[in-house]
Structure formats: structure tokens, C-alpha cells
PDB file of N, CA and C in Angstrom:
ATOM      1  N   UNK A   1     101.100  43.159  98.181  1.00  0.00           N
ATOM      2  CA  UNK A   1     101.124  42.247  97.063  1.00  0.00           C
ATOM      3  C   UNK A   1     102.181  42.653  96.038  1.00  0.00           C
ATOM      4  N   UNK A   2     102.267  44.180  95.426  1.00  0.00           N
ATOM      5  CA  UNK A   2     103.174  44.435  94.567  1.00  0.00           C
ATOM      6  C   UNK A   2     104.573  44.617  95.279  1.00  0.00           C
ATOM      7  N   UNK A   3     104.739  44.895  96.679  1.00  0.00           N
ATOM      8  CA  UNK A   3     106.088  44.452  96.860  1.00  0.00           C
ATOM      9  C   UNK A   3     106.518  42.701  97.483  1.00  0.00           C
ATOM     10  N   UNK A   4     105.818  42.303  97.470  1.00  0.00           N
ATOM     11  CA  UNK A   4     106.125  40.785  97.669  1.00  0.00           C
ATOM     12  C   UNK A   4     106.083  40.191  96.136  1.00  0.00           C
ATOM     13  N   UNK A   5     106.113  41.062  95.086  1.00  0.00           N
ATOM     14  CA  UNK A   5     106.650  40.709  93.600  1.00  0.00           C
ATOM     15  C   UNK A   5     107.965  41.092  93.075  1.00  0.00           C
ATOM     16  N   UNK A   6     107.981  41.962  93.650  1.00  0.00           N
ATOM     17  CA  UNK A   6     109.082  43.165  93.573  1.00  0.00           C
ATOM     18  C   UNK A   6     110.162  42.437  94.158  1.00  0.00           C
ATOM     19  N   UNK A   7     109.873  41.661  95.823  1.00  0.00           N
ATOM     20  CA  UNK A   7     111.628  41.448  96.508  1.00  0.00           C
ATOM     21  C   UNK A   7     110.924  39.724  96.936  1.00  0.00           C
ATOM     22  N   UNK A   8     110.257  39.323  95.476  1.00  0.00           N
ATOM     23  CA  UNK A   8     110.279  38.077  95.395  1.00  0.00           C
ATOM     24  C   UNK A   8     111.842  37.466  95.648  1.00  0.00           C
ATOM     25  N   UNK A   9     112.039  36.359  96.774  1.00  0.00           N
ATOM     26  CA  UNK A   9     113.406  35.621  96.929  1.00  0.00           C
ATOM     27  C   UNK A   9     114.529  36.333  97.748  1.00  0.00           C
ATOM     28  N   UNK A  10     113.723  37.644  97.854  1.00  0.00           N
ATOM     29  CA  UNK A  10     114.798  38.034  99.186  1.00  0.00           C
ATOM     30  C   UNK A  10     114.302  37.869 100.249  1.00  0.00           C
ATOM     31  N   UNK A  11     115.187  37.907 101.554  1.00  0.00           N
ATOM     32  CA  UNK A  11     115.008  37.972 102.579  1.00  0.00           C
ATOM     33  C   UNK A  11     114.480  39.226 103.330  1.00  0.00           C
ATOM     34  N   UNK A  12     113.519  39.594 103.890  1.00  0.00           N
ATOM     35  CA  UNK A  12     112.534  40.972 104.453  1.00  0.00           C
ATOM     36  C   UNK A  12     113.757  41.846 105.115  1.00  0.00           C
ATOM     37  N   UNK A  13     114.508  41.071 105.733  1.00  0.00           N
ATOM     38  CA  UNK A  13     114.882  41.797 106.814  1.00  0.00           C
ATOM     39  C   UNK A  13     116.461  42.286 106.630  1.00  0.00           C
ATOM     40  N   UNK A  14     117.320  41.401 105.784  1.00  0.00           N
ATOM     41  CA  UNK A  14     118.530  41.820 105.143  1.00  0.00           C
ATOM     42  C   UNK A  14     118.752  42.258 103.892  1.00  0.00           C
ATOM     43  N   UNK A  15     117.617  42.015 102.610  1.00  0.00           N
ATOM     44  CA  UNK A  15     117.466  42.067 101.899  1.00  0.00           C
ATOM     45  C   UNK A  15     118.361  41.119 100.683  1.00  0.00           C
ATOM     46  N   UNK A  16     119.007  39.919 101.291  1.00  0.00           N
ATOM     47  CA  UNK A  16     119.969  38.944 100.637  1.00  0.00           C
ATOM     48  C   UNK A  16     119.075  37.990  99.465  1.00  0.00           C
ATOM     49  N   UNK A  17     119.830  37.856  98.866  1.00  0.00           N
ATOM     50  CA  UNK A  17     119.179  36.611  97.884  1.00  0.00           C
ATOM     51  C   UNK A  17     118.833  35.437  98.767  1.00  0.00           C
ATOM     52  N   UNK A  18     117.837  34.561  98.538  1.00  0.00           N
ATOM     53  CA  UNK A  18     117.819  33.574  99.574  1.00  0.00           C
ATOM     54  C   UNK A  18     118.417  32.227  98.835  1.00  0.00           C
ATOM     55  N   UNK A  19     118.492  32.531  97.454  1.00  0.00           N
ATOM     56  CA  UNK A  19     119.179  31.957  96.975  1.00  0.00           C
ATOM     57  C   UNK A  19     120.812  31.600  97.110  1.00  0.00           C
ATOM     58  N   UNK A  20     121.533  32.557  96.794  1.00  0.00           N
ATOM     59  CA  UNK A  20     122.821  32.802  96.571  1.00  0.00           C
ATOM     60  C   UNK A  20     123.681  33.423  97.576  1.00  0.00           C
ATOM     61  N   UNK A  21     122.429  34.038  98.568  1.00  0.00           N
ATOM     62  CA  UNK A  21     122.837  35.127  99.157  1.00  0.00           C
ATOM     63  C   UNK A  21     123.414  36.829  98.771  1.00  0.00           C
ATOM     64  N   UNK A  22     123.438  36.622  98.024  1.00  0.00           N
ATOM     65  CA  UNK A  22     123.916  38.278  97.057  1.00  0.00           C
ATOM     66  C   UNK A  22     122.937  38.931  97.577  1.00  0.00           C
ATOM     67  N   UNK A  23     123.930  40.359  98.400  1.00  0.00           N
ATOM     68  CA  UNK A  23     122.227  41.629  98.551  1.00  0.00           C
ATOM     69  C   UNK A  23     122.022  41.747  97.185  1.00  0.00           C
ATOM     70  N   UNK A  24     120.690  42.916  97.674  1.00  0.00           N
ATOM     71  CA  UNK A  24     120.105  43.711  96.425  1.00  0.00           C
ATOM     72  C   UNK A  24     121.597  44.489  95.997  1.00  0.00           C
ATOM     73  N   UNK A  25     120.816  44.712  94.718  1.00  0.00           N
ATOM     74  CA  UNK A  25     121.688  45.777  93.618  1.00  0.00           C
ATOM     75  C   UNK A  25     121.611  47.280  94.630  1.00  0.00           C
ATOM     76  N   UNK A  26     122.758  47.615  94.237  1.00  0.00           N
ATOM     77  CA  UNK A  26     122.899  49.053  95.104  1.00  0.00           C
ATOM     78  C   UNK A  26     122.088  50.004  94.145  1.00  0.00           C
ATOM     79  N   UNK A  27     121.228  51.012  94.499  1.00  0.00           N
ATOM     80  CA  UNK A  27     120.971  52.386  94.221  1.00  0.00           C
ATOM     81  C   UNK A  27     121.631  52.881  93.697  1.00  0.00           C
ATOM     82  N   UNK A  28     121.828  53.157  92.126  1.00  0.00           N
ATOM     83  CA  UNK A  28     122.736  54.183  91.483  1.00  0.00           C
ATOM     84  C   UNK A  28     122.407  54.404  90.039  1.00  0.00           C
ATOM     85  N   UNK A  29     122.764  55.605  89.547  1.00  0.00           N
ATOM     86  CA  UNK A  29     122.132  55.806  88.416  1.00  0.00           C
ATOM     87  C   UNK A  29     122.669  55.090  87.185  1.00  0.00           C
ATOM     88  N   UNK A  30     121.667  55.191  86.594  1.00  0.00           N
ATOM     89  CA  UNK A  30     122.127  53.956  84.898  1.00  0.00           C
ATOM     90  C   UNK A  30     122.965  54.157  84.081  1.00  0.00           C
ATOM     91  N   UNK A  31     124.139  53.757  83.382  1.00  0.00           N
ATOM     92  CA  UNK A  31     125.206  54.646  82.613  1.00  0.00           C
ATOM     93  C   UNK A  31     124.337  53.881  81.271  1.00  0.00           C
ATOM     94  N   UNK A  32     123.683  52.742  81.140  1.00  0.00           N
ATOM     95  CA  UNK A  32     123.137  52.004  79.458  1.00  0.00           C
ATOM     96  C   UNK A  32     121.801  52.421  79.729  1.00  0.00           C
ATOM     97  N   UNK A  33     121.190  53.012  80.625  1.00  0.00           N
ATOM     98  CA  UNK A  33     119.367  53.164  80.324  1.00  0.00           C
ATOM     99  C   UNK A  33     118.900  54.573  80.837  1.00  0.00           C
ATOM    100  N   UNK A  34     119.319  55.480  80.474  1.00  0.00           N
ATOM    101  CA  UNK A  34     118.937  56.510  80.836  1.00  0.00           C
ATOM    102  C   UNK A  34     118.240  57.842  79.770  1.00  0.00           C
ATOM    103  N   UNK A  35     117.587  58.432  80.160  1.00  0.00           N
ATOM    104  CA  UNK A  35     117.081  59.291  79.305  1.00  0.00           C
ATOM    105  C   UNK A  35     117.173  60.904  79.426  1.00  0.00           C
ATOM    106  N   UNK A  36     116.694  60.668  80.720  1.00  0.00           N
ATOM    107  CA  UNK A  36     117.745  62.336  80.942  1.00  0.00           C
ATOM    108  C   UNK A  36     119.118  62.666  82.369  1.00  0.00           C
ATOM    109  N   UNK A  37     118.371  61.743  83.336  1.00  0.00           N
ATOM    110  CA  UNK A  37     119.798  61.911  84.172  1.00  0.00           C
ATOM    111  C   UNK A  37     120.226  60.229  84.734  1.00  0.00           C
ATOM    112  N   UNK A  38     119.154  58.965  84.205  1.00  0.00           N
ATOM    113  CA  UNK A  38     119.762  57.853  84.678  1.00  0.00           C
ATOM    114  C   UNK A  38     118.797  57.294  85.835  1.00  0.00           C
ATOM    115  N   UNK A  39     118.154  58.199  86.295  1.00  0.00           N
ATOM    116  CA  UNK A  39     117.471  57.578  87.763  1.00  0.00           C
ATOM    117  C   UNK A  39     116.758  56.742  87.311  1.00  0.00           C
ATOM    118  N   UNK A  40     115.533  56.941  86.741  1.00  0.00           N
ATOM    119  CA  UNK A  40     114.536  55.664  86.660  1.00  0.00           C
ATOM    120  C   UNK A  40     115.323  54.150  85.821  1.00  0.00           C
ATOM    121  N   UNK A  41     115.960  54.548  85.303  1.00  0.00           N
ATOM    122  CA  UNK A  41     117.012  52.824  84.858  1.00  0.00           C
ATOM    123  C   UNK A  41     117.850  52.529  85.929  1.00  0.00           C
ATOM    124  N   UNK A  42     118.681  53.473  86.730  1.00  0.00           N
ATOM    125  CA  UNK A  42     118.450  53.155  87.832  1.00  0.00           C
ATOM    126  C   UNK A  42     117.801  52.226  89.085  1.00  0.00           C
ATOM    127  N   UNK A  43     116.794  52.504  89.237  1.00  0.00           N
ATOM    128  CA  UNK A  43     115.920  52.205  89.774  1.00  0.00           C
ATOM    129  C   UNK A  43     115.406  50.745  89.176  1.00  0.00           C
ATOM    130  N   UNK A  44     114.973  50.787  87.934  1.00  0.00           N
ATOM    131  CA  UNK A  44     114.890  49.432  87.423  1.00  0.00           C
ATOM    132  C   UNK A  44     115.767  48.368  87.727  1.00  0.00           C
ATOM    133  N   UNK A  45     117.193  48.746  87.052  1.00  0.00           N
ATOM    134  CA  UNK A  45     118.103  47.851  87.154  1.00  0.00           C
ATOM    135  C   UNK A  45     118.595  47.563  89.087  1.00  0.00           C
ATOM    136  N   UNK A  46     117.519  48.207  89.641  1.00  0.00           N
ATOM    137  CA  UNK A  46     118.410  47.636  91.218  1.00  0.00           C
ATOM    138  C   UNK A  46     117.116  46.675  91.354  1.00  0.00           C
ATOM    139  N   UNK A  47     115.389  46.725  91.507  1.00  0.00           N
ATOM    140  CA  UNK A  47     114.856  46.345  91.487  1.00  0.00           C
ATOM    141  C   UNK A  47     114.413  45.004  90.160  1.00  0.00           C
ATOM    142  N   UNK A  48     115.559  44.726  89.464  1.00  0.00           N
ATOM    143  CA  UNK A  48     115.832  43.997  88.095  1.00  0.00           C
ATOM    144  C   UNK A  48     114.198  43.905  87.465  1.00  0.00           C
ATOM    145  N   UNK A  49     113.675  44.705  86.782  1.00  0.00           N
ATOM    146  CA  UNK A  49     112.252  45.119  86.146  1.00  0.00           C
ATOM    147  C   UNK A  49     112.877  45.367  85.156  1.00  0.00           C
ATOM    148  N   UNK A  50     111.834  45.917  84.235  1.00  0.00           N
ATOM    149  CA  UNK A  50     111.735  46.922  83.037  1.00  0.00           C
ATOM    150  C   UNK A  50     111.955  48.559  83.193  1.00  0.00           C
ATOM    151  N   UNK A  51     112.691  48.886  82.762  1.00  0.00           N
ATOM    152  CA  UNK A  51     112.963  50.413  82.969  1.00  0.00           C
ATOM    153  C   UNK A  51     111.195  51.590  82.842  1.00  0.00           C
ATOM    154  N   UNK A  52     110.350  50.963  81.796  1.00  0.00           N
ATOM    155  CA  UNK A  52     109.427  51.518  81.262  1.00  0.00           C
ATOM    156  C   UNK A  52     108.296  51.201  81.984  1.00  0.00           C
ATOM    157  N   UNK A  53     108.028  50.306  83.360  1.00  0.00           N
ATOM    158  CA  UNK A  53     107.407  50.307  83.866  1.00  0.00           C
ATOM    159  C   UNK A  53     107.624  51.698  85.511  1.00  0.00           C
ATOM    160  N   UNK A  54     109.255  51.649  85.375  1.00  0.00           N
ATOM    161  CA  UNK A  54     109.268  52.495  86.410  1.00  0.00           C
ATOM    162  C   UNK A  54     108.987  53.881  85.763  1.00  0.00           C
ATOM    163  N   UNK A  55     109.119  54.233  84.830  1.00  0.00           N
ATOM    164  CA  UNK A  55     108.969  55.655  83.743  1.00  0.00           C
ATOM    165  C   UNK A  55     107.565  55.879  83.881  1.00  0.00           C
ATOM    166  N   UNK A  56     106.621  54.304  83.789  1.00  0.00           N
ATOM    167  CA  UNK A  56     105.307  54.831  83.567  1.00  0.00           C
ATOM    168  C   UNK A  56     104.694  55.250  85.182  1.00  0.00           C
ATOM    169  N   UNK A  57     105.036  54.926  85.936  1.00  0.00           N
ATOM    170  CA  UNK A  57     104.889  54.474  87.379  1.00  0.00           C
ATOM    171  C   UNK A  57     104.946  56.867  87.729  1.00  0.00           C
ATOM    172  N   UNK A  58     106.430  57.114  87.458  1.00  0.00           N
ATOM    173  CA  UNK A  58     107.077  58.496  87.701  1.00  0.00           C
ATOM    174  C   UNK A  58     105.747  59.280  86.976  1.00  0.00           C
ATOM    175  N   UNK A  59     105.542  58.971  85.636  1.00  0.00           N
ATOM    176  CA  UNK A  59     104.813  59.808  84.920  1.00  0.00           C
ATOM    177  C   UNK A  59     103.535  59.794  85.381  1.00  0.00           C
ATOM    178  N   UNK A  60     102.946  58.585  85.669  1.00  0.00           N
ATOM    179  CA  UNK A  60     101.297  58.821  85.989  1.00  0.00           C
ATOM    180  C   UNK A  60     101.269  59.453  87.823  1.00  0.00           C
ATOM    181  N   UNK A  61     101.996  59.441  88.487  1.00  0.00           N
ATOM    182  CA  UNK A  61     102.296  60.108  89.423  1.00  0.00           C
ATOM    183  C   UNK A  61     103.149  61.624  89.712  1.00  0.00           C
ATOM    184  N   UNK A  62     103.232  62.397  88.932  1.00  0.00           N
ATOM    185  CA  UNK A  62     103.666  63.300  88.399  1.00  0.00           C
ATOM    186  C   UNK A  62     104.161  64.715  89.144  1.00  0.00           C
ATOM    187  N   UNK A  63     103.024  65.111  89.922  1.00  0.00           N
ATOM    188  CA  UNK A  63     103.456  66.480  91.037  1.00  0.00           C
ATOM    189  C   UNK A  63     104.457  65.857  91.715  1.00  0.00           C
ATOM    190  N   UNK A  64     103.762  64.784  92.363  1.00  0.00           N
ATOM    191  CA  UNK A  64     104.436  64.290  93.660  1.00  0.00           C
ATOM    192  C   UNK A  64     106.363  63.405  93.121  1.00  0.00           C
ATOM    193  N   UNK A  65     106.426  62.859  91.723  1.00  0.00           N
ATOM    194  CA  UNK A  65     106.984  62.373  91.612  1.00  0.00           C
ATOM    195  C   UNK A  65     108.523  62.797  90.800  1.00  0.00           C
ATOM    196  N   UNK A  66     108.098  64.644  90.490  1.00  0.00           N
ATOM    197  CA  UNK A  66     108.607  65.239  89.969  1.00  0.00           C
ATOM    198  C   UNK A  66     109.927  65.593  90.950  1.00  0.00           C
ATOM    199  N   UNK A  67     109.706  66.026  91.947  1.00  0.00           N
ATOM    200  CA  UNK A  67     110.265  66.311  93.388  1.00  0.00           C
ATOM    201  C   UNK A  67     111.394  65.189  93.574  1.00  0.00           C
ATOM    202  N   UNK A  68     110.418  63.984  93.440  1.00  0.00           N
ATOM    203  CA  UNK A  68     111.485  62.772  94.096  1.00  0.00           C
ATOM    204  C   UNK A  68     112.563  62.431  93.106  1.00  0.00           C
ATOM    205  N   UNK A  69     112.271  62.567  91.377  1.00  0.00           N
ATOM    206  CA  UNK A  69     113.111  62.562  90.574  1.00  0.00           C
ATOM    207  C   UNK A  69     114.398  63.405  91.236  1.00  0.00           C
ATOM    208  N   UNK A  70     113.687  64.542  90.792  1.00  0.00           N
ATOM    209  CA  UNK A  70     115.080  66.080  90.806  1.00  0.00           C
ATOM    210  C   UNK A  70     115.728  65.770  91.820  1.00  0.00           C
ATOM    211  N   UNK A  71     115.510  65.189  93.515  1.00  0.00           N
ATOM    212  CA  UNK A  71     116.266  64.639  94.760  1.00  0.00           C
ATOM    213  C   UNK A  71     116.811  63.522  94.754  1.00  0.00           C
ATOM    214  N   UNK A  72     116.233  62.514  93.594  1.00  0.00           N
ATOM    215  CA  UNK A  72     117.591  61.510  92.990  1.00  0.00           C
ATOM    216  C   UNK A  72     118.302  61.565  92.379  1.00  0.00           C
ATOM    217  N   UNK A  73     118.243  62.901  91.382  1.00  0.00           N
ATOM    218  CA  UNK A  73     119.068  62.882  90.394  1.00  0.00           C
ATOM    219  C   UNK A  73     120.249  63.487  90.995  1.00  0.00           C
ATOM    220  N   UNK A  74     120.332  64.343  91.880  1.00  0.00           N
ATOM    221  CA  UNK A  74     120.962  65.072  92.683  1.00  0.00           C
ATOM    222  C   UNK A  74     122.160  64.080  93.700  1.00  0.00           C
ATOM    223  N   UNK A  75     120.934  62.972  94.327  1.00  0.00           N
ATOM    224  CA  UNK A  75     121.841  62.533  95.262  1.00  0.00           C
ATOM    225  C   UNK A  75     122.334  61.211  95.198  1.00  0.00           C
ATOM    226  N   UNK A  76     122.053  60.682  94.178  1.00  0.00           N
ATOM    227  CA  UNK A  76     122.520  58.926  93.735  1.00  0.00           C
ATOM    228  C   UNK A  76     123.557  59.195  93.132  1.00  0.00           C
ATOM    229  N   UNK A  77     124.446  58.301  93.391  1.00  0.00           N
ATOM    230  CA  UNK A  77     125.965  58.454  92.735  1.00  0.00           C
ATOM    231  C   UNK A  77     125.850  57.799  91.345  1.00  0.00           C
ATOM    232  N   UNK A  78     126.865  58.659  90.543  1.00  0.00           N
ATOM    233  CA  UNK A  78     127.033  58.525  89.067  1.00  0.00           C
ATOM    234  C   UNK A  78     127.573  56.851  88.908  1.00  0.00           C
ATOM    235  N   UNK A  79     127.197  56.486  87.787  1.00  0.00           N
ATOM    236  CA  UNK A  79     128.286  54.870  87.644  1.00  0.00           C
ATOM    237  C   UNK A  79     129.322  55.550  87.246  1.00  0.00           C
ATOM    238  N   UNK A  80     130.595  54.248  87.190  1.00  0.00           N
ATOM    239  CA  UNK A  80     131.919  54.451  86.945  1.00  0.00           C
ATOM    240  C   UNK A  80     131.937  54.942  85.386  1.00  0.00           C
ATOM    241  N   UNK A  81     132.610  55.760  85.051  1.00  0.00           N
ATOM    242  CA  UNK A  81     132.754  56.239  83.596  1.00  0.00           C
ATOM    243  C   UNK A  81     133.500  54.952  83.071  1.00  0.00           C
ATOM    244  N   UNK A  82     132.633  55.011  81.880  1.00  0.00           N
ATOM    245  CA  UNK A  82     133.430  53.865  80.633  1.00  0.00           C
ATOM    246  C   UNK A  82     134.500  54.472  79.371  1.00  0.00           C
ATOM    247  N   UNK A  83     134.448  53.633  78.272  1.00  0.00           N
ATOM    248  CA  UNK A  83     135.221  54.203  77.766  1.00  0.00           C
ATOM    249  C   UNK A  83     134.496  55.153  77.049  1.00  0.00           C
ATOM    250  N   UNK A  84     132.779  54.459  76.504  1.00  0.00           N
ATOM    251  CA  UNK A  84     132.098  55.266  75.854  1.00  0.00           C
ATOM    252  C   UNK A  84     132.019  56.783  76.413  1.00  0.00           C
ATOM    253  N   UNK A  85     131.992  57.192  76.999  1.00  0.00           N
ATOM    254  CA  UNK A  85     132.024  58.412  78.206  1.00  0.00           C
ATOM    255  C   UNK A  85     132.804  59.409  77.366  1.00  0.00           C
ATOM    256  N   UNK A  86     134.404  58.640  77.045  1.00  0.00           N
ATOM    257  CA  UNK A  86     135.290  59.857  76.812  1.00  0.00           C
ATOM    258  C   UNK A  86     134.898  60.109  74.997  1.00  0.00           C
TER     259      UNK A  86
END
């Protein structure tokens, strides 16, 4: 039920808009929503949600979710640097 909310309008099996056709948003960390390394805005912005539902999601799941943070933060590629950056 909560992922047939989640990839409401895509397609199961390619993951395309069924609309427009556009895949999903790629996996990568947040350069405007981040708090300490970007993953969970991340994560929001590919799944187009609220950032603070995926935060609450990490936090009330916590041993287990601590792990999966530190192995995204690690292995999702940075966004392109802006100007704010320099």
C-alpha cells in the first residue's frame, strides 16, 4: 500500500512516468536540503515527498538505519557544485 503511494504513476517494471515518460529522479545527495551529509533530501527529492517524513522514517528506525545512512553517505554521488559552494 505505502509503495503503491510512493511510485504512484510509474510504471512497476521500468520505473517511467506513465505520464510523460520521464524515469524516476536519480539517487543523489541534496545540495538545497541537507542537514548533515544530504542523503535523506536526497532521498526525498528522488521519491518527490517531504524531506521530514524521510528524517522521521531514519530516526524512528534508528540501529538499523544508522548503518544504511553512513553507506549512503559514503556511496551516492555529490550534486554538481554551484556557485553557492565556492
Amino acid at each position: 500500500m505505502l509503495l503503491e503511494t510512493i511510485f504512484k504513476g510509474y510504471d512497476k517494471f521500468t520505473l517511467k512516468n506513465r505520464e510523460g515518460g520521464h524515469p524516476m529522479k536519480r539517487l543523489k545527495k541534496s545540495s538545497k536540503d541537507k542537514s548533515l551529509h544530504g542523503v535523506c533530501g536526497g532521498i526525498a527529492e528522488a521519491l518527490s515527498i517531504h524531506s521530514l517524513l524521510v528524517r522521521l522514517v531514519f530516526s524512528l528506525t534508528m540501529p538499523a538505519s544508522l548503518i544504511v545512512y553512513i553507506i549512503l553517505a559514503n556511496t551516492l554521488e555529490s550534486p554538481p557544485p554551484t556557485l553557492r559552494d565556492f
